[in-house]
N, C-alpha and C. Protein backbone atom coordinates (compact mmCIF):
# COMPACT_ATOMS: atom_id res chain seq x y z
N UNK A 1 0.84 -1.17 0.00
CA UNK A 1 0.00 0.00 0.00
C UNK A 1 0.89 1.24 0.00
N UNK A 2 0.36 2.13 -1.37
CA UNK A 2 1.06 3.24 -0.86
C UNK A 2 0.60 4.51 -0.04
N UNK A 3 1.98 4.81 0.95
CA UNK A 3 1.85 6.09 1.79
C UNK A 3 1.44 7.45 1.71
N UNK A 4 0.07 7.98 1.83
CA UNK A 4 -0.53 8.83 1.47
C UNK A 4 0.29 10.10 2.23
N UNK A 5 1.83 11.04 1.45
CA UNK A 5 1.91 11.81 2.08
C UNK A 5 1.27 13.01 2.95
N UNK A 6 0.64 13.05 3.21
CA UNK A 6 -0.13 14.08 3.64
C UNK A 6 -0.90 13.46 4.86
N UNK A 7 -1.47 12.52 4.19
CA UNK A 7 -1.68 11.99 5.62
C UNK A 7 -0.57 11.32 6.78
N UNK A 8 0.77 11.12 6.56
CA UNK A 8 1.54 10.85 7.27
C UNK A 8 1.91 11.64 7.69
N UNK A 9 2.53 13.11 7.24
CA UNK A 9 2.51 13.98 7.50
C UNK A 9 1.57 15.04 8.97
N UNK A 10 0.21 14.48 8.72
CA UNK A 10 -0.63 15.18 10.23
C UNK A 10 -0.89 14.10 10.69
N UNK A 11 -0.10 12.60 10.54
CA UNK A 11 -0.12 11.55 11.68
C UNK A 11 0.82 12.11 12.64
N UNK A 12 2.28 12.38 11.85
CA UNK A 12 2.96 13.19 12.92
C UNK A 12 2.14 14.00 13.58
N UNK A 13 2.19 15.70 13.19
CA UNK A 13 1.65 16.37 13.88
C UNK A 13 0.76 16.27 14.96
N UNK A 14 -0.22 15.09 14.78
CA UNK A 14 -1.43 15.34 15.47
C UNK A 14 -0.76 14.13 16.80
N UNK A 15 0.36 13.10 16.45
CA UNK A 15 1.31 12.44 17.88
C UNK A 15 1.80 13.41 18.21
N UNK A 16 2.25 14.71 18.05
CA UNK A 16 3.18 15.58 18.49
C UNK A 16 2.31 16.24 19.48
N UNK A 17 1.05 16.47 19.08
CA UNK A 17 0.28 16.99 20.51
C UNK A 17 -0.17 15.95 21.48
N UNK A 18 -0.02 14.80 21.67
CA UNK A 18 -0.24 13.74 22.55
C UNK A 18 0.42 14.49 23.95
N UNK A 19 -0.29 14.76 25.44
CA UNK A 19 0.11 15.46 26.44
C UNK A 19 1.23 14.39 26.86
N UNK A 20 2.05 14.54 27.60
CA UNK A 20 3.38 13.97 28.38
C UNK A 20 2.30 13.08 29.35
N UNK A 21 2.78 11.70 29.25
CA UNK A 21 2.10 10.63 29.88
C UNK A 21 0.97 10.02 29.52
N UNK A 22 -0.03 10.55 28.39
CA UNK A 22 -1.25 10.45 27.72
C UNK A 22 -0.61 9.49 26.70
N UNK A 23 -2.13 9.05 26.27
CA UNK A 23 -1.98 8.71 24.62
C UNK A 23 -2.76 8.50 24.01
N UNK A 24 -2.91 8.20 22.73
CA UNK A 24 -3.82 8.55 21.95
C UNK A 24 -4.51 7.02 20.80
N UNK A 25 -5.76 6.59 21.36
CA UNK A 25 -6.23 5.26 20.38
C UNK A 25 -6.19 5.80 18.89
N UNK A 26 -5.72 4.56 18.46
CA UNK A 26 -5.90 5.06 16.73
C UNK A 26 -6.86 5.75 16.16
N UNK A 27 -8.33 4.63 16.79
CA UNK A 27 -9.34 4.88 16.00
C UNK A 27 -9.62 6.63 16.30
N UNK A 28 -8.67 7.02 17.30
CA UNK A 28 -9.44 8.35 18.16
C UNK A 28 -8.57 9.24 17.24
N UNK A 29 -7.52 8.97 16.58
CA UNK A 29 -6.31 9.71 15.57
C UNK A 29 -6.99 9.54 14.42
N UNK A 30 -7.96 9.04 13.91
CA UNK A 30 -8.99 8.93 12.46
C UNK A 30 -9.87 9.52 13.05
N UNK A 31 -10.42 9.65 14.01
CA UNK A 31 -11.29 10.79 14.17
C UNK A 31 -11.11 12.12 13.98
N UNK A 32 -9.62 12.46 14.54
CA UNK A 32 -9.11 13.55 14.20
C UNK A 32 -8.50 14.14 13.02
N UNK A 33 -8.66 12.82 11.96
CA UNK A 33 -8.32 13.16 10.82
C UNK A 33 -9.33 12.61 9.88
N UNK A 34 -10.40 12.97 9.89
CA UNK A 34 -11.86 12.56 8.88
C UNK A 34 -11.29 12.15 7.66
N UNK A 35 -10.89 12.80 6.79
CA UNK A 35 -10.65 13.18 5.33
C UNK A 35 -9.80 11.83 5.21
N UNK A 36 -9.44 11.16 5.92
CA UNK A 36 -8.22 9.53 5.84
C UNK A 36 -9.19 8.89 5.70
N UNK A 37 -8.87 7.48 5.00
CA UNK A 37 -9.57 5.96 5.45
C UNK A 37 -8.85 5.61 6.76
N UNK A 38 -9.53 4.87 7.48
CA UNK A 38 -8.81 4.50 8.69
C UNK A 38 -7.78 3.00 8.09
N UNK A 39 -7.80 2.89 6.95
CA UNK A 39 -6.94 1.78 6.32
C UNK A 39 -5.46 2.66 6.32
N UNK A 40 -5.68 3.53 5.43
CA UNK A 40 -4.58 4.38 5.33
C UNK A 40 -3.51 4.98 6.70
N UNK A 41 -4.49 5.26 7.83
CA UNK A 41 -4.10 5.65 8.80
C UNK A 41 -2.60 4.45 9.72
N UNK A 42 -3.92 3.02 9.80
CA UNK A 42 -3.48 2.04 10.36
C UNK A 42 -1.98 1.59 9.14
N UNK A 43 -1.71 1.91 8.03
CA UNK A 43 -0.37 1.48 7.24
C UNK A 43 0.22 2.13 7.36
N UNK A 44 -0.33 3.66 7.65
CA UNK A 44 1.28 4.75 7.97
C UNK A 44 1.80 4.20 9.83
N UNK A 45 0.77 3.97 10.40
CA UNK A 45 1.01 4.06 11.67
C UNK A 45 1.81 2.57 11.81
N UNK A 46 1.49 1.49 10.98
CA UNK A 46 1.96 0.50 11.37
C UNK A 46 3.77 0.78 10.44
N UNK A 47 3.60 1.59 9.89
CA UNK A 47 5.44 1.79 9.42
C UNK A 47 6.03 2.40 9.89
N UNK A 48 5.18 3.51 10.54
CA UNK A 48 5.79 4.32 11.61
C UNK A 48 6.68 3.15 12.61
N UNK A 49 5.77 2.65 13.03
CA UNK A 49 5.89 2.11 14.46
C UNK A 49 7.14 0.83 14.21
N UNK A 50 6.95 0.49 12.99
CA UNK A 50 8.09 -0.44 12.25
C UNK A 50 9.66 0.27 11.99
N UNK A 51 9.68 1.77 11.72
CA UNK A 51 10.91 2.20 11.61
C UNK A 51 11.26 3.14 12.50
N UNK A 52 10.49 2.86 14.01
CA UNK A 52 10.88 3.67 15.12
C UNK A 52 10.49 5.02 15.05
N UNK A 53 9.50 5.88 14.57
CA UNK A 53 9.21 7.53 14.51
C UNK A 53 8.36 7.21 15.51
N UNK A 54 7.36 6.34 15.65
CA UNK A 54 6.54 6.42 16.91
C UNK A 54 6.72 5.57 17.79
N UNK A 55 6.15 5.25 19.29
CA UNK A 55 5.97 4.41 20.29
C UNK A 55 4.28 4.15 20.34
N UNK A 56 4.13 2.61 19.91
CA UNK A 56 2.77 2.29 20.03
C UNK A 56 2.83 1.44 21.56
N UNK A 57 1.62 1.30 21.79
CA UNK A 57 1.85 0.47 23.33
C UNK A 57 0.24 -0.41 22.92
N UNK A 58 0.09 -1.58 23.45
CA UNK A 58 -1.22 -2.68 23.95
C UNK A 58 -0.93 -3.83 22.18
N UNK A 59 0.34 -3.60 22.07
CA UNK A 59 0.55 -4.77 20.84
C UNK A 59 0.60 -6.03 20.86
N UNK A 60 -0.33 -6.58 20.97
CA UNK A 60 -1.03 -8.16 21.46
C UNK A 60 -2.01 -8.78 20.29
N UNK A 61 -0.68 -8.89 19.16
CA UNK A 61 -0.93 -9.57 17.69
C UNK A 61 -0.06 -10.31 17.41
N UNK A 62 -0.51 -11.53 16.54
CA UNK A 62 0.92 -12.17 15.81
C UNK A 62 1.91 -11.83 14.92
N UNK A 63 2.00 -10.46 14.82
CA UNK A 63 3.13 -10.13 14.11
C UNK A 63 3.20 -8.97 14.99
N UNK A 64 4.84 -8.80 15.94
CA UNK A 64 4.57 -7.79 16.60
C UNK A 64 4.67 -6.04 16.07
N UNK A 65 4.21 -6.53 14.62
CA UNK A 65 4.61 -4.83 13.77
C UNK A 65 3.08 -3.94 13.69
N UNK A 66 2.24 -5.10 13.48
CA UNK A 66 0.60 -4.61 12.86
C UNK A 66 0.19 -4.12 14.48
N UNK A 67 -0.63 -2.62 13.95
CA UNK A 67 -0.90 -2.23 14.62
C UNK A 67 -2.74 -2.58 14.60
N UNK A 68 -3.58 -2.03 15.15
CA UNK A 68 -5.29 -2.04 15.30
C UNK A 68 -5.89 -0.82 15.74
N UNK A 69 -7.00 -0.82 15.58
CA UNK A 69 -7.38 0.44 15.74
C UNK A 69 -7.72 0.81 17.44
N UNK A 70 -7.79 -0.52 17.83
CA UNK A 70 -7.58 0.13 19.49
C UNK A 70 -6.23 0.19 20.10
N UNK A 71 -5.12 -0.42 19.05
CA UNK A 71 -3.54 0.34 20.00
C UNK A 71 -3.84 1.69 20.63
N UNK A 72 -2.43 1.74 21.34
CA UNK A 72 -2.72 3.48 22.14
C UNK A 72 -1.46 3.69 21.12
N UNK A 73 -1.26 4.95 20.97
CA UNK A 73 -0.04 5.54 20.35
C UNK A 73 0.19 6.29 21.46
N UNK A 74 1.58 6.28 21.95
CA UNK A 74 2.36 7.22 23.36
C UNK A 74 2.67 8.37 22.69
N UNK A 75 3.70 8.03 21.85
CA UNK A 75 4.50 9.86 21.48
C UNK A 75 5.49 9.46 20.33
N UNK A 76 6.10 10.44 19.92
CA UNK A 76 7.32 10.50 18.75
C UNK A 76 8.62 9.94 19.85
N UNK A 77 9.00 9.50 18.71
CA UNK A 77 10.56 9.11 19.01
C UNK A 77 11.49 10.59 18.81
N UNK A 78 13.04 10.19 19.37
CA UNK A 78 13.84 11.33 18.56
C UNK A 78 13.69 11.27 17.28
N UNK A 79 13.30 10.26 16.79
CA UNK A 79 13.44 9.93 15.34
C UNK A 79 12.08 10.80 14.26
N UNK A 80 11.45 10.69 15.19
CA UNK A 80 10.03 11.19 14.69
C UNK A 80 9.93 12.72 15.09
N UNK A 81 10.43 12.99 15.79
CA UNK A 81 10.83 14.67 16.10
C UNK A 81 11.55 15.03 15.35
N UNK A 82 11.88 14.42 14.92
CA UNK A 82 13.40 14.89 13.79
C UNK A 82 13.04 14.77 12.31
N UNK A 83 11.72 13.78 12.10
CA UNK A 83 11.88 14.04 11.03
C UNK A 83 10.27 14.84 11.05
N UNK A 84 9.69 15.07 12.12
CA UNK A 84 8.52 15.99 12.03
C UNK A 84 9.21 17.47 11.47
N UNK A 85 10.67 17.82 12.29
CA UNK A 85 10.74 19.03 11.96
C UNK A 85 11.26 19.15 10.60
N UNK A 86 11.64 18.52 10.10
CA UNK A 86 11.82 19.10 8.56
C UNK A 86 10.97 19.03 7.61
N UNK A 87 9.70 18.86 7.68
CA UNK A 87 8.53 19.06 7.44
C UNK A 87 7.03 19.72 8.17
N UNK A 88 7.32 20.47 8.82
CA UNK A 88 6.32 20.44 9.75
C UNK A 88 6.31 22.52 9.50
N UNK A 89 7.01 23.10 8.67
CA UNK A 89 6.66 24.59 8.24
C UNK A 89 5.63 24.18 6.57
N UNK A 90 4.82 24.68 6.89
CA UNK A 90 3.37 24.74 6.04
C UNK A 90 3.96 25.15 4.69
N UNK A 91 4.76 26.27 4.58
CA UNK A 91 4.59 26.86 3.22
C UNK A 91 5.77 25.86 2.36
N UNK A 92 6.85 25.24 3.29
CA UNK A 92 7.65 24.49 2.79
C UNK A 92 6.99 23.31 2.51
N UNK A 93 6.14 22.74 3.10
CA UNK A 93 5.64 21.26 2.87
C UNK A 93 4.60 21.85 1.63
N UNK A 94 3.68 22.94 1.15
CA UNK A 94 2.35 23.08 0.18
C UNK A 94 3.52 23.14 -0.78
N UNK A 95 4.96 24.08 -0.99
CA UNK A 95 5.27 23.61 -2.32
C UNK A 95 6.28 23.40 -2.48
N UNK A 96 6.45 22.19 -1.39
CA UNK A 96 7.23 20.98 -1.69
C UNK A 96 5.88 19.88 -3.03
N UNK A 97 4.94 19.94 -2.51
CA UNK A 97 3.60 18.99 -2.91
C UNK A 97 3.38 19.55 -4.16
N UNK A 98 2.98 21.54 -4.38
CA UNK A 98 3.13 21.86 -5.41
C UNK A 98 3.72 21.51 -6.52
N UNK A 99 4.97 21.31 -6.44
CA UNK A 99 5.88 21.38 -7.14
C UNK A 99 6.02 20.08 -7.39
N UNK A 100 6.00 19.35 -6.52
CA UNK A 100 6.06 17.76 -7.21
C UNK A 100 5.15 16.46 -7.14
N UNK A 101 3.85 17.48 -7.59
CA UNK A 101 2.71 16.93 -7.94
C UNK A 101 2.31 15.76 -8.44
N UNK A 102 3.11 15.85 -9.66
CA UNK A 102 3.20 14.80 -10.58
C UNK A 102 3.99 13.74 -10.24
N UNK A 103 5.25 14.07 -9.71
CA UNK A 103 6.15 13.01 -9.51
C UNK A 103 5.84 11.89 -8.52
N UNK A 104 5.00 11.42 -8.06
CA UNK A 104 4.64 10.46 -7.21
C UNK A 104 5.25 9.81 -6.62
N UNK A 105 5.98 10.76 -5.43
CA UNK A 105 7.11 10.47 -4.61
C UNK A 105 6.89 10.20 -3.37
N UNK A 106 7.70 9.05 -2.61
CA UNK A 106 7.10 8.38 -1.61
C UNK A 106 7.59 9.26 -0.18
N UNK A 107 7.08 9.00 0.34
CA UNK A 107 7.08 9.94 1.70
C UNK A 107 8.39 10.33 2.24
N UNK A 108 9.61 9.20 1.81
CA UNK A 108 10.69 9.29 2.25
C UNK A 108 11.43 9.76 1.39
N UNK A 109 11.11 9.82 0.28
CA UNK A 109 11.72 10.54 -0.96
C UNK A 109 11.60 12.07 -0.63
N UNK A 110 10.39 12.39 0.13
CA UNK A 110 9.86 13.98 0.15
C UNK A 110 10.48 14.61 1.39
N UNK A 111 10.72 13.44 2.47
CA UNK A 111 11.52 13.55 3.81
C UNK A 111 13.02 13.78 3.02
N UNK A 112 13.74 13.21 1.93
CA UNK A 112 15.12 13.74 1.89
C UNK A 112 15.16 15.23 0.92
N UNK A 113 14.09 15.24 0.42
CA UNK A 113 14.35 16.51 -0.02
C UNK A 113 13.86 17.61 0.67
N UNK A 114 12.83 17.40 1.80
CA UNK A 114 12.66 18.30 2.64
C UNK A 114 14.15 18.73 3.63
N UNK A 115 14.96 17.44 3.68
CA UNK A 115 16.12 18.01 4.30
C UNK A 115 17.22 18.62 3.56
N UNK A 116 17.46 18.52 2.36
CA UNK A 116 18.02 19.14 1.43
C UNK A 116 17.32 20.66 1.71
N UNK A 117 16.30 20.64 1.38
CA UNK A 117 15.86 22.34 1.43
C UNK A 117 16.21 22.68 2.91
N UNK A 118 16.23 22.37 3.94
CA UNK A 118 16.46 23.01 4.95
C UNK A 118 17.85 22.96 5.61
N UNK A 119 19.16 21.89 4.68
CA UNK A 119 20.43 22.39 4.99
C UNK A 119 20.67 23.34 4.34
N UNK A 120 20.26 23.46 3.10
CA UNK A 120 20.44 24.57 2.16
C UNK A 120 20.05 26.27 2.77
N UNK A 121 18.90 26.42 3.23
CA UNK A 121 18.61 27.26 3.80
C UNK A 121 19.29 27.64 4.95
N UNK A 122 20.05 26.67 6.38
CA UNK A 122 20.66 26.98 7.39
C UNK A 122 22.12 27.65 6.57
N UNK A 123 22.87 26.75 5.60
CA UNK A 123 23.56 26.88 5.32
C UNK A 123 23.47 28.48 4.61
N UNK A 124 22.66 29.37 4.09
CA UNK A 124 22.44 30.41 3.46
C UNK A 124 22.65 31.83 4.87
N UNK A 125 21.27 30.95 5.47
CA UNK A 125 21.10 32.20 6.82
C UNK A 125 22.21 32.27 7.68
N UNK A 126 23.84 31.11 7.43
CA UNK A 126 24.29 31.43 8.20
C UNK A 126 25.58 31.83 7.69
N UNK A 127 25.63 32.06 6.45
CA UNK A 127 26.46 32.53 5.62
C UNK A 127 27.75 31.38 5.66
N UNK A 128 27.33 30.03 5.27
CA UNK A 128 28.59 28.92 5.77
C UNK A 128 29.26 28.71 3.98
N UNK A 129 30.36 29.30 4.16
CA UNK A 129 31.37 29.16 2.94
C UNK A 129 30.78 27.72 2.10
N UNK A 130 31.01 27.54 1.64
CA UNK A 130 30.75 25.94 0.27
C UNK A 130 31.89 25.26 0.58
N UNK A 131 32.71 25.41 0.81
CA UNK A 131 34.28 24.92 1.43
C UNK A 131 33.71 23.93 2.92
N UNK A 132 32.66 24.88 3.60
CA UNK A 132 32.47 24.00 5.14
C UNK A 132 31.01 23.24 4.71
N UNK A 133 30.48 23.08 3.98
CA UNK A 133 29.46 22.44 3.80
C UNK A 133 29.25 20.97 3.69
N UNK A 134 28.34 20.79 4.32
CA UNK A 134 28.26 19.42 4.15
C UNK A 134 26.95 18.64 4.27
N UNK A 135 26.77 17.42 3.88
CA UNK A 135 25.31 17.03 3.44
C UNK A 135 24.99 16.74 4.85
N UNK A 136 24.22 17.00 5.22
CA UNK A 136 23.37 16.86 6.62
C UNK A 136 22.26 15.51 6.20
N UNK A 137 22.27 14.66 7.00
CA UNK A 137 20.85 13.83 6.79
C UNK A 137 20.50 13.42 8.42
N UNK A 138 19.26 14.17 8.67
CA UNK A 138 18.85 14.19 10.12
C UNK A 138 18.00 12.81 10.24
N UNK A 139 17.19 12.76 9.10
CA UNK A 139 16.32 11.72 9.46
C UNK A 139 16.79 10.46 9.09
């Protein structure tokens, strides 16, 4: 199945407001995001939770990766903080999407070029010679 960027995208966001010690049922994270299938939801969340961006908790299935719609989701990883923030400014993510509309690029494809645009940019605002540069990959 493929990863509906956008909706992975305010899967982050919407774990990022999970309060310190709380957490959040899936089905209650498709509530908060209408406009998803809760199919879609449960494949980002179950890859999430497969490449460490999130912490799911009540995983009592035979494969310990698949998630359900009554898991709890706890919170982001460093991993998932890290790669929330290089996507998580609005005008950079609408035309990042703008712009590569057509190209039907997978979420992680859009995660390395979201970090490309934002070494590029540190590297600008901080006036760092081309001599000290270097490829940054956070996520």
């Amino acid at each position: 199945m493929k990863i509906n960027n956008e909706c992975a995208r305010k899967i982050l966001i919407e774990i990022e407001k999970i309060p310190y010690g709380e957490t959040l049922v899936v089905w209650k994270l498709q509530e908060a995001m209408p406009e998803f299938a809760i199919e879609d939801i449960l494949a980002i969340v179950t890859a999430f939770n497969r490449e460490h961006y999130i912490t799911v908790l009540d995983k009592v299935s035979y494969d310990d990766n698949d998630v359900f719609r009554d898991h709890k989701i706890k919170c982001l990883t460093e991993k998932g903080y890290r790669t929330l923030d290089l996507i998580r400014d609005d005008e950079l993510w609408e035309a990042m999407c703008k712009k590569m509309e057509n190209a039907n690029l997978s979420f992680y494809t859009m995660l390395d070029i979201a970090n490309r645009i934002n070494t590029a940019r540190q590297n600008k605002a901080f006036n760092i010679p081309e001599t000290l540069v270097s490829n940054n990959n956070r996520w």
